[in-house]
PDB file of N, CA and C in Angstrom:
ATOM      1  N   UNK A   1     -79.931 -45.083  62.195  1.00  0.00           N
ATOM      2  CA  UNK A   1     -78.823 -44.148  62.114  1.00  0.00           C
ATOM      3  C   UNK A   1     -78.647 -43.423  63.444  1.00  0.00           C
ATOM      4  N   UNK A   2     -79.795 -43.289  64.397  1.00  0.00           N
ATOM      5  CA  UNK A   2     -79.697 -42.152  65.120  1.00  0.00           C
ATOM      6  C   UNK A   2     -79.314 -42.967  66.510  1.00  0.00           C
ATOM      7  N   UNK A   3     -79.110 -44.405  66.762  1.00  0.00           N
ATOM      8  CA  UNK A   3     -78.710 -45.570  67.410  1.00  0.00           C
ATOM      9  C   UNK A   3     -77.363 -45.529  67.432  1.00  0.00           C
ATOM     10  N   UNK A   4     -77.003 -45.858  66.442  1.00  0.00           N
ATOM     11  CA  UNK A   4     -75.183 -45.392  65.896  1.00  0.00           C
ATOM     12  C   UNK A   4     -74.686 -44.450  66.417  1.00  0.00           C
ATOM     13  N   UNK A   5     -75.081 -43.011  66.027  1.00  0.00           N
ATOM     14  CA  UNK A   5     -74.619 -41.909  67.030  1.00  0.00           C
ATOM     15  C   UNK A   5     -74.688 -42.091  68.067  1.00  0.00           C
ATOM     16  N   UNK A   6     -75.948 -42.583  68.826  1.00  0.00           N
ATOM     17  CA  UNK A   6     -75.707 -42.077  70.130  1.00  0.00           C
ATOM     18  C   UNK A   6     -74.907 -43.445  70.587  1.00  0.00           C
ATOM     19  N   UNK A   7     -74.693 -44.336  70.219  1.00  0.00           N
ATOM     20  CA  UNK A   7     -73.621 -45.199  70.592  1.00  0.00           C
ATOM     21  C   UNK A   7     -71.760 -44.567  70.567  1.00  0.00           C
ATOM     22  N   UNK A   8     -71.944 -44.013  69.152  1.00  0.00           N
ATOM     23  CA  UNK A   8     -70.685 -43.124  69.429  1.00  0.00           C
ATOM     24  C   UNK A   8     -70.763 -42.361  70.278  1.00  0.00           C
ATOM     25  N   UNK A   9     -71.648 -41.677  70.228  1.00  0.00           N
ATOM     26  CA  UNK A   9     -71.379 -40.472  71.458  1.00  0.00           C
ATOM     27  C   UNK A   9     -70.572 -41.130  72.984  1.00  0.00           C
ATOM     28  N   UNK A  10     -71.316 -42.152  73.543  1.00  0.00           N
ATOM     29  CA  UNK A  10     -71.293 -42.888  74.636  1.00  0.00           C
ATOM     30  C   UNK A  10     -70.116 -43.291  74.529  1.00  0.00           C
ATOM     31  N   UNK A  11     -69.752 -43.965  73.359  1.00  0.00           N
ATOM     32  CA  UNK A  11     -68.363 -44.479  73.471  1.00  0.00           C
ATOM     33  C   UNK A  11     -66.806 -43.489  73.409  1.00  0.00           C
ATOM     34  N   UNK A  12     -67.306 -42.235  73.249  1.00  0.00           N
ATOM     35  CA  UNK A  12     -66.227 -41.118  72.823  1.00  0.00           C
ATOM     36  C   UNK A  12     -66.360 -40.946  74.180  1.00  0.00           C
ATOM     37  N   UNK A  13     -67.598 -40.404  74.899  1.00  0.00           N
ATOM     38  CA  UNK A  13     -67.143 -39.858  76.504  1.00  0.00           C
ATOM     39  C   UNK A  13     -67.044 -40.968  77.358  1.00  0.00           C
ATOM     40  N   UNK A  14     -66.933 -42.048  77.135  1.00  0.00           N
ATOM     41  CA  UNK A  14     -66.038 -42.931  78.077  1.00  0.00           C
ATOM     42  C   UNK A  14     -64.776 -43.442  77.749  1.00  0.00           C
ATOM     43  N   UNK A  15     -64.359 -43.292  76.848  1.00  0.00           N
ATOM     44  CA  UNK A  15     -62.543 -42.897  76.316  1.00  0.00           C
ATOM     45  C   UNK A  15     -62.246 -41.699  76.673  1.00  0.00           C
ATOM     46  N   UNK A  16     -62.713 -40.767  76.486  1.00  0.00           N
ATOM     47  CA  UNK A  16     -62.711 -39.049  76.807  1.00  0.00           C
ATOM     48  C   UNK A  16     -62.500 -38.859  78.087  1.00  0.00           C
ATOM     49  N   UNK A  17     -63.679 -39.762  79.418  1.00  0.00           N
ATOM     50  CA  UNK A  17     -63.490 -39.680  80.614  1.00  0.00           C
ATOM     51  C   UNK A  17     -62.236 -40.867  80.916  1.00  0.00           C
ATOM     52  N   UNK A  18     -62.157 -41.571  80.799  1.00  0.00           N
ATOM     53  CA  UNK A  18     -60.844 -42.627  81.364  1.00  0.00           C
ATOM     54  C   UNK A  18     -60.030 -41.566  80.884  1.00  0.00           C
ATOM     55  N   UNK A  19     -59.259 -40.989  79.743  1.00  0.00           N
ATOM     56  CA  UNK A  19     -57.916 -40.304  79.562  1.00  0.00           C
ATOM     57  C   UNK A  19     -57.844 -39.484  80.402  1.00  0.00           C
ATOM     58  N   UNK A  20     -59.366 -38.228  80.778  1.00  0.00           N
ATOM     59  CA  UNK A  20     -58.771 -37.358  81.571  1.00  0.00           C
ATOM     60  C   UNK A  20     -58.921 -37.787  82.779  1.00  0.00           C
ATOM     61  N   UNK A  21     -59.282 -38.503  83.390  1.00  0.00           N
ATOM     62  CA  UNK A  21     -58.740 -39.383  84.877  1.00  0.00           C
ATOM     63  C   UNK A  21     -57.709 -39.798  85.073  1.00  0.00           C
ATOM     64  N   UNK A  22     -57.272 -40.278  84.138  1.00  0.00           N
ATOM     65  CA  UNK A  22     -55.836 -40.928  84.417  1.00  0.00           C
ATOM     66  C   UNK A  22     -54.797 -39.597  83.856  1.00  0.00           C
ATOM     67  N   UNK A  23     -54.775 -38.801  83.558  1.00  0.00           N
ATOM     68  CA  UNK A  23     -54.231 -37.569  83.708  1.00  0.00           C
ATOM     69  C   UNK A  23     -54.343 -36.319  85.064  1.00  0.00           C
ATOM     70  N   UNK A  24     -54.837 -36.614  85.676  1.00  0.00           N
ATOM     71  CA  UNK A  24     -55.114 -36.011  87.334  1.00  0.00           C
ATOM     72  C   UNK A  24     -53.972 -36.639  88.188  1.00  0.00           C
ATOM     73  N   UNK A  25     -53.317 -35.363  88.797  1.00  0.00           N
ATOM     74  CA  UNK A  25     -52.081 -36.052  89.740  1.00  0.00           C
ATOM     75  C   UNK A  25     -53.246 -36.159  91.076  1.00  0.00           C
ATOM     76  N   UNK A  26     -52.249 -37.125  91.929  1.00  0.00           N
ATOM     77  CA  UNK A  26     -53.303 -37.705  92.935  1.00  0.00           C
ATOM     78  C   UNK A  26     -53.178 -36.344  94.054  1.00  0.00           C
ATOM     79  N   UNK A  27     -52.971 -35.639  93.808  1.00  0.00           N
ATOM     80  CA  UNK A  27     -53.160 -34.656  94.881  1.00  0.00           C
ATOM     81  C   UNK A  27     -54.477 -33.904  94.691  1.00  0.00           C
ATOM     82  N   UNK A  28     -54.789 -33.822  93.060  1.00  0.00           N
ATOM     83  CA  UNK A  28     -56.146 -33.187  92.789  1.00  0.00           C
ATOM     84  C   UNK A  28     -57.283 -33.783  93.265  1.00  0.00           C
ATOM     85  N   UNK A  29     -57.050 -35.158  93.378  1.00  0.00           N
ATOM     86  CA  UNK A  29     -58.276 -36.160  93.775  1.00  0.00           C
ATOM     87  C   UNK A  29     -59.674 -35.800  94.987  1.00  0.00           C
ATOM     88  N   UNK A  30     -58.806 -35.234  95.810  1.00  0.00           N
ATOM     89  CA  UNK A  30     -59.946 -34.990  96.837  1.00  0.00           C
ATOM     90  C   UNK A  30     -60.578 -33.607  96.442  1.00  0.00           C
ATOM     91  N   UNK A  31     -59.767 -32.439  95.865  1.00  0.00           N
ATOM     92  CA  UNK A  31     -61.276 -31.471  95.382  1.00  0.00           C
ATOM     93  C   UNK A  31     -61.651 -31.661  94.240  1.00  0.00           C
ATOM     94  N   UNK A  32     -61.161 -32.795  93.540  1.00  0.00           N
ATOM     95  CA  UNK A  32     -62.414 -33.350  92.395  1.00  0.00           C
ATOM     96  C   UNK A  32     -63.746 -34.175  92.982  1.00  0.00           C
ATOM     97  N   UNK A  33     -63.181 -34.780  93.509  1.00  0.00           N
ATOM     98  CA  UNK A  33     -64.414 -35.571  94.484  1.00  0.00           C
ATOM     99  C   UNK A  33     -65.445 -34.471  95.392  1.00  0.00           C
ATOM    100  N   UNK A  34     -64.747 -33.138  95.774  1.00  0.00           N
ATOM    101  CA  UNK A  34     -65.840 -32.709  96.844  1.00  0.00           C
ATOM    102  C   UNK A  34     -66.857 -31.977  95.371  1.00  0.00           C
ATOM    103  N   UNK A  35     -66.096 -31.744  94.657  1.00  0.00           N
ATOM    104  CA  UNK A  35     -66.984 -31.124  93.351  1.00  0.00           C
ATOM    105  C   UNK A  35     -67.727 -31.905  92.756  1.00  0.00           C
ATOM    106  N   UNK A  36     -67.699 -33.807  92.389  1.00  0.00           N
ATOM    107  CA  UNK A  36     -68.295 -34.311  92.152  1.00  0.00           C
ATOM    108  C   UNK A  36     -69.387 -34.533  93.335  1.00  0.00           C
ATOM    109  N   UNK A  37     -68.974 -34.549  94.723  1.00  0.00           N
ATOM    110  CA  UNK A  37     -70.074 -34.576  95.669  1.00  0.00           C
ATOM    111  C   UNK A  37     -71.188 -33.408  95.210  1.00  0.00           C
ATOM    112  N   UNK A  38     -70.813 -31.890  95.102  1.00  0.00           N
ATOM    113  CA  UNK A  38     -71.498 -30.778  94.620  1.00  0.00           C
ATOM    114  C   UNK A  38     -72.788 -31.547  93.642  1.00  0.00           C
ATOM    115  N   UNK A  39     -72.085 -31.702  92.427  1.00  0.00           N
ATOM    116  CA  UNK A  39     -72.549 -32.168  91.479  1.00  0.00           C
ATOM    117  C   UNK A  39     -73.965 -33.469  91.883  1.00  0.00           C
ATOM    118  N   UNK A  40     -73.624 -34.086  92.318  1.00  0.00           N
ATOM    119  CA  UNK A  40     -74.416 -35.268  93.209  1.00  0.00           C
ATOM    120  C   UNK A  40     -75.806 -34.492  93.778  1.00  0.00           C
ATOM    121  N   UNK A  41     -75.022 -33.357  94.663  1.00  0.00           N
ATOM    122  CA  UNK A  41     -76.144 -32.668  95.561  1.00  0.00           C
ATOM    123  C   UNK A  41     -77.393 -32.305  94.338  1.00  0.00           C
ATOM    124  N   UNK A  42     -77.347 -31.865  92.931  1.00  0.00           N
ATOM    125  CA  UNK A  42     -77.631 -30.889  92.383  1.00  0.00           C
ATOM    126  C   UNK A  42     -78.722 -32.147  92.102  1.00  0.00           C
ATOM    127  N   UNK A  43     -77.945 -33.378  91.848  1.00  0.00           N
ATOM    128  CA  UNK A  43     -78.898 -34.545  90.993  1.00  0.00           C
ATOM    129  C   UNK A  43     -79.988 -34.872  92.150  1.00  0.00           C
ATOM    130  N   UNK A  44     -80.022 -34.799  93.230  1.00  0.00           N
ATOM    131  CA  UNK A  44     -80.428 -34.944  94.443  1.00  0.00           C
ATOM    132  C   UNK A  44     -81.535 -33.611  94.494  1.00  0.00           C
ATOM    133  N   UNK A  45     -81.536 -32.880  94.222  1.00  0.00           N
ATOM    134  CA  UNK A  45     -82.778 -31.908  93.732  1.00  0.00           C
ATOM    135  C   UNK A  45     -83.433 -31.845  92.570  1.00  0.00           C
ATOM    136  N   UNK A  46     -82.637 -32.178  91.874  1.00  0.00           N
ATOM    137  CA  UNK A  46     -83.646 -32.607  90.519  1.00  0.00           C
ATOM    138  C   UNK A  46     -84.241 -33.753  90.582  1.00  0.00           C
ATOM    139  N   UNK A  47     -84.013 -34.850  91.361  1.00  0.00           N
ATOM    140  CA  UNK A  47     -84.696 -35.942  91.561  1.00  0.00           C
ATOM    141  C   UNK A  47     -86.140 -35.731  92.540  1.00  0.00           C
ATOM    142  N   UNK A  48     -85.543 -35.171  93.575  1.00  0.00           N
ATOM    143  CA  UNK A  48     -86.903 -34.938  94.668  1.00  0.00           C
ATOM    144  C   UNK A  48     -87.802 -33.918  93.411  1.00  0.00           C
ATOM    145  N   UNK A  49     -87.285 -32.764  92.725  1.00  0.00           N
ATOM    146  CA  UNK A  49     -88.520 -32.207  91.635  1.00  0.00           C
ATOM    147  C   UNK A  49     -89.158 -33.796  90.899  1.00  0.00           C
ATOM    148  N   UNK A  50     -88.945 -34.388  90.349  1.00  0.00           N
ATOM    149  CA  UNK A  50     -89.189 -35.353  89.832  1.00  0.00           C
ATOM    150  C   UNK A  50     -89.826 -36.214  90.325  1.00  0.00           C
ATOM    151  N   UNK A  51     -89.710 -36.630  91.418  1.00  0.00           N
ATOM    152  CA  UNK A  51     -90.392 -37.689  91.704  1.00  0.00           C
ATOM    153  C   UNK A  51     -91.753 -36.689  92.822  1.00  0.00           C
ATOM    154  N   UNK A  52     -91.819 -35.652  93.197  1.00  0.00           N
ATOM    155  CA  UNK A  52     -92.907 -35.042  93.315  1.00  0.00           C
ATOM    156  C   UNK A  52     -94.066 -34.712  92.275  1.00  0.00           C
ATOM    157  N   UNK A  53     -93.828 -34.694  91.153  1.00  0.00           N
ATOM    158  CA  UNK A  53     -94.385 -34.422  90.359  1.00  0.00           C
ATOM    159  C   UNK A  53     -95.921 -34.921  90.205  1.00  0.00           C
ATOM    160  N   UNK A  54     -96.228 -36.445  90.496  1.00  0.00           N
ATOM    161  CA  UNK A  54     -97.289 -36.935  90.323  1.00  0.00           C
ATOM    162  C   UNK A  54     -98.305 -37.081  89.069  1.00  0.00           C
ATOM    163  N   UNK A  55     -97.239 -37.526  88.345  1.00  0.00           N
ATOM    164  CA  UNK A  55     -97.802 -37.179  86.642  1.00  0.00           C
ATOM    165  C   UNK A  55     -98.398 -38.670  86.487  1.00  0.00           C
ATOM    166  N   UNK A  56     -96.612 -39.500  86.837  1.00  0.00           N
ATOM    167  CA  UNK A  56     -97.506 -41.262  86.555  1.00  0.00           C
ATOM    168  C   UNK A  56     -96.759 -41.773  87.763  1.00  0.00           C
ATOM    169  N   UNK A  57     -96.979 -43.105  87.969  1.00  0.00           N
ATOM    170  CA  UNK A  57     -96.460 -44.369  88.658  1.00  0.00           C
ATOM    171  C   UNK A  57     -95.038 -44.236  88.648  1.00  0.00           C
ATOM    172  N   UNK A  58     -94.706 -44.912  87.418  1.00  0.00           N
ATOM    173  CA  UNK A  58     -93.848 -44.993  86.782  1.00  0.00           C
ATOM    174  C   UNK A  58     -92.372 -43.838  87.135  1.00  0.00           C
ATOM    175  N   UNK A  59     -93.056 -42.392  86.646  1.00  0.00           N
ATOM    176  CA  UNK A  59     -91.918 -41.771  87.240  1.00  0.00           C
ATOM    177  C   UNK A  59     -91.894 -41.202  88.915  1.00  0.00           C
ATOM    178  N   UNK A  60     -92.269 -41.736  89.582  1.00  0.00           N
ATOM    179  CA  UNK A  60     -92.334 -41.383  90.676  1.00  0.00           C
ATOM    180  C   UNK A  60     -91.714 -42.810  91.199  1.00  0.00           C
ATOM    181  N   UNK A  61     -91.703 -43.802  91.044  1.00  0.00           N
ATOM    182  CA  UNK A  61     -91.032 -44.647  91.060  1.00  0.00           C
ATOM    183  C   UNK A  61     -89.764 -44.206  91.007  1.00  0.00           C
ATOM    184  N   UNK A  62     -89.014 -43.920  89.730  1.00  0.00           N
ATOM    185  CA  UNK A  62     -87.963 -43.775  89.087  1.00  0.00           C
ATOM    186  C   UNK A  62     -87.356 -42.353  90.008  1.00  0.00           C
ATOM    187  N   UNK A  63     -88.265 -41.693  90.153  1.00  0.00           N
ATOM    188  CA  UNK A  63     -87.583 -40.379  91.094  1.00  0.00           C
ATOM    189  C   UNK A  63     -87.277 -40.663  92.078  1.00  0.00           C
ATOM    190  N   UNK A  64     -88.061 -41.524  92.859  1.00  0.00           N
ATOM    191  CA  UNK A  64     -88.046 -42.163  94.570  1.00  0.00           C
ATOM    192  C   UNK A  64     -86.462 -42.889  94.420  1.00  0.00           C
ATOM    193  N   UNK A  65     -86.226 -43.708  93.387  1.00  0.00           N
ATOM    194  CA  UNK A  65     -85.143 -44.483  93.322  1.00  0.00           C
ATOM    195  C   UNK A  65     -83.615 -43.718  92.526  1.00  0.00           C
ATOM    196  N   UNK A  66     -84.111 -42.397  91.983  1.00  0.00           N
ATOM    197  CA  UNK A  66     -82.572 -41.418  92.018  1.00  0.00           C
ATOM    198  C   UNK A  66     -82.874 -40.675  93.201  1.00  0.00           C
ATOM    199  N   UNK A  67     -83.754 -40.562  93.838  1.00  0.00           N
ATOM    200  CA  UNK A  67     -83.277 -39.570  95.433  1.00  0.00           C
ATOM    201  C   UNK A  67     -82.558 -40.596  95.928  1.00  0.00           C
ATOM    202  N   UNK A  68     -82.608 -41.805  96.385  1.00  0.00           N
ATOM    203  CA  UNK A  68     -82.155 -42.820  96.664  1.00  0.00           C
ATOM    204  C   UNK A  68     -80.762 -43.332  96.644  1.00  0.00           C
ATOM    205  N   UNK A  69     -80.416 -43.185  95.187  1.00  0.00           N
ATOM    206  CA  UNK A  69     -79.206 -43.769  94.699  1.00  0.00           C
ATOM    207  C   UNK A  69     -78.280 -42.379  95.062  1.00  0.00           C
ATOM    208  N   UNK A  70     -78.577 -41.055  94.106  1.00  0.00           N
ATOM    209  CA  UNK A  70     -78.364 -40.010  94.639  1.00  0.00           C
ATOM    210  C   UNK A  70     -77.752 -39.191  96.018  1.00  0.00           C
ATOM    211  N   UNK A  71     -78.602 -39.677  96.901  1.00  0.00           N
ATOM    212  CA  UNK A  71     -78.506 -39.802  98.368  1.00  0.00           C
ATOM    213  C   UNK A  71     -77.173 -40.492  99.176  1.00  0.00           C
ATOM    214  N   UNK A  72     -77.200 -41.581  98.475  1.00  0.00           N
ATOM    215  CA  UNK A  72     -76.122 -42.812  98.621  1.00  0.00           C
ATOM    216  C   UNK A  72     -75.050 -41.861  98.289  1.00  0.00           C
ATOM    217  N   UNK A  73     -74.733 -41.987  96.898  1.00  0.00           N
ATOM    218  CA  UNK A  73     -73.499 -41.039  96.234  1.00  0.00           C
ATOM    219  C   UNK A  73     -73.071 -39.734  97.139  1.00  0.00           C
ATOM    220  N   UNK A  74     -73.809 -38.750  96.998  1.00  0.00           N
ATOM    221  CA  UNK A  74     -73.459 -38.271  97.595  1.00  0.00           C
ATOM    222  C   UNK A  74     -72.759 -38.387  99.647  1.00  0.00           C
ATOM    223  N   UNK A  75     -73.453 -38.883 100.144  1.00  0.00           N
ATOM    224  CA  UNK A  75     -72.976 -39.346 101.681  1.00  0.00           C
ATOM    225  C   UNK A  75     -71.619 -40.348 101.728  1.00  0.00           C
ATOM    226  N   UNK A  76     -71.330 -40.778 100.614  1.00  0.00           N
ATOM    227  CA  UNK A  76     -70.384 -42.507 100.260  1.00  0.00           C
ATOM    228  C   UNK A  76     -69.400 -41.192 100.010  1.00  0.00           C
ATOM    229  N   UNK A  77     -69.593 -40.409  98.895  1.00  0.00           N
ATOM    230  CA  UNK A  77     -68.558 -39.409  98.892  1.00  0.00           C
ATOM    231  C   UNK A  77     -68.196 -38.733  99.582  1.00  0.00           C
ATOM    232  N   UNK A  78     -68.831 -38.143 100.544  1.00  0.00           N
ATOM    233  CA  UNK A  78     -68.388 -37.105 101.402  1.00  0.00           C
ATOM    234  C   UNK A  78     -67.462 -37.885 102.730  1.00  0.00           C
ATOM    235  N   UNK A  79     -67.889 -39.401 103.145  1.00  0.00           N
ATOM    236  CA  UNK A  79     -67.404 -40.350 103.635  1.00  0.00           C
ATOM    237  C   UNK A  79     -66.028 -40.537 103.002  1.00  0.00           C
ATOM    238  N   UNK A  80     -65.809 -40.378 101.691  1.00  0.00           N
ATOM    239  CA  UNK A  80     -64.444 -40.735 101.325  1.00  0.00           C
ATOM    240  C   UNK A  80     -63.843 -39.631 101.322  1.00  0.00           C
ATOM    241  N   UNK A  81     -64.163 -38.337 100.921  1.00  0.00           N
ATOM    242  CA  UNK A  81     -63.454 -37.616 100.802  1.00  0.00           C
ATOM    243  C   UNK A  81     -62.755 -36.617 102.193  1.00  0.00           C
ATOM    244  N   UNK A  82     -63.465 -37.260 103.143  1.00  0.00           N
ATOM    245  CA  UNK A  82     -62.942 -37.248 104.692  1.00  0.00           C
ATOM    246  C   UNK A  82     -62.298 -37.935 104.911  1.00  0.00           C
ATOM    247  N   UNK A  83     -62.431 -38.857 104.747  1.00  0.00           N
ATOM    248  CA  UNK A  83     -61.427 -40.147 104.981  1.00  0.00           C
ATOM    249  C   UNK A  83     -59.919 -39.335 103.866  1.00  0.00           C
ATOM    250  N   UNK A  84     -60.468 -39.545 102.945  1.00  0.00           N
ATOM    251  CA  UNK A  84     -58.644 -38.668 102.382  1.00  0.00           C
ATOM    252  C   UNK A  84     -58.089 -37.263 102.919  1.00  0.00           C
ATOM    253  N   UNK A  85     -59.159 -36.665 103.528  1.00  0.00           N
ATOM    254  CA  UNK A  85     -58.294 -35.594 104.242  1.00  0.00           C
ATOM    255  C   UNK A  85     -58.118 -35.572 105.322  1.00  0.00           C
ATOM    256  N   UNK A  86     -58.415 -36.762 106.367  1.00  0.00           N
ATOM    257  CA  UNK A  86     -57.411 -37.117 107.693  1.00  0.00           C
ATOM    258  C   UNK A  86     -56.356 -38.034 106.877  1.00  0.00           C
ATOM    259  N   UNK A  87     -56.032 -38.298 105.956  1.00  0.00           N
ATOM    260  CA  UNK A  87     -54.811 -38.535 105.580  1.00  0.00           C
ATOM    261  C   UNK A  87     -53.545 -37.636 106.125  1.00  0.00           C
ATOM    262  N   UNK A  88     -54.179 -36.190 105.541  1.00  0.00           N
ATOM    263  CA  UNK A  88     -53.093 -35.457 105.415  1.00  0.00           C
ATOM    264  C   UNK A  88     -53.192 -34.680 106.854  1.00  0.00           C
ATOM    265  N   UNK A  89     -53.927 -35.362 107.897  1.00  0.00           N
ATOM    266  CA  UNK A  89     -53.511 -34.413 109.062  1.00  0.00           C
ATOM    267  C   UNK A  89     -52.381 -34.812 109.836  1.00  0.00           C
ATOM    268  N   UNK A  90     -52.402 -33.962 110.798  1.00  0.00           N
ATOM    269  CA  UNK A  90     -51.057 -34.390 111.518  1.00  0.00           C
ATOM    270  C   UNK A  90     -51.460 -35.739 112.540  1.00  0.00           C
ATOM    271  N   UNK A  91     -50.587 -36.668 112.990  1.00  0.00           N
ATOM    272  CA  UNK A  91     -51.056 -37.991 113.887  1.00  0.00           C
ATOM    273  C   UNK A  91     -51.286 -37.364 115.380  1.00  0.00           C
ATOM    274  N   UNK A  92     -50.658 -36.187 115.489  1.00  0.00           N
ATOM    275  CA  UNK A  92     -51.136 -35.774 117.050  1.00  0.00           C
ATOM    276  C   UNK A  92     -52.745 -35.057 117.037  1.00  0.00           C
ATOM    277  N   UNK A  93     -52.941 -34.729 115.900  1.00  0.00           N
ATOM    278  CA  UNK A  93     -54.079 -33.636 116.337  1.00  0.00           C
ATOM    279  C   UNK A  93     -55.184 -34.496 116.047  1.00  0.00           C
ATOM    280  N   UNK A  94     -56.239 -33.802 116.766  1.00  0.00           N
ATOM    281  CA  UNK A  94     -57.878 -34.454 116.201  1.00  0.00           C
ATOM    282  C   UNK A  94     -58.067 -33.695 115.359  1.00  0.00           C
TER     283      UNK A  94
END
């Protein structure tokens, strides 16, 4: 029973997240992204707590590899979300 739920659950917030994405005019896009970068940063400290820990193998493994992924996300984002705001600069200026 408790398989089921959490399958619904999963499946409600990924219908839940596609509707409200595709409801965002594209002008909101880049300070949703610097907020999801935020967000990133936060997972990026809870990971380094985590994988310091030294409890087992196992999660220190698993921590080493969300600082990692983490790390990625966040820098890939901040990369894009620069990239969309020399969009909107002017072509003469740096």
């Amino acid at each position: 029973m408790e398989l089921i739920f959490l399958v619904f659950i999963l499946m409600l917030s990924i219908f839940l997240g596609f509707e409200l994405i595709n409801k965002v005019p594209a002008t909101l896009h880049t300070p949703l992204m610097s907020g999801a970068n935020a967000i990133s940063g936060i997972t990026v400290v809870g990971a380094i707590s985590l994988a310091g820990t030294g409890q087992q193998d196992l999660s220190n493994w698993l921590g080493a590899a969300a600082v990692a992924l983490a790390t990625v996300n966040v820098v890939g984002g901040y990369m894009v979300t620069d990239r969309m705001l020399a969009m909107f600069k002017k072509r003469g200026s740096k």
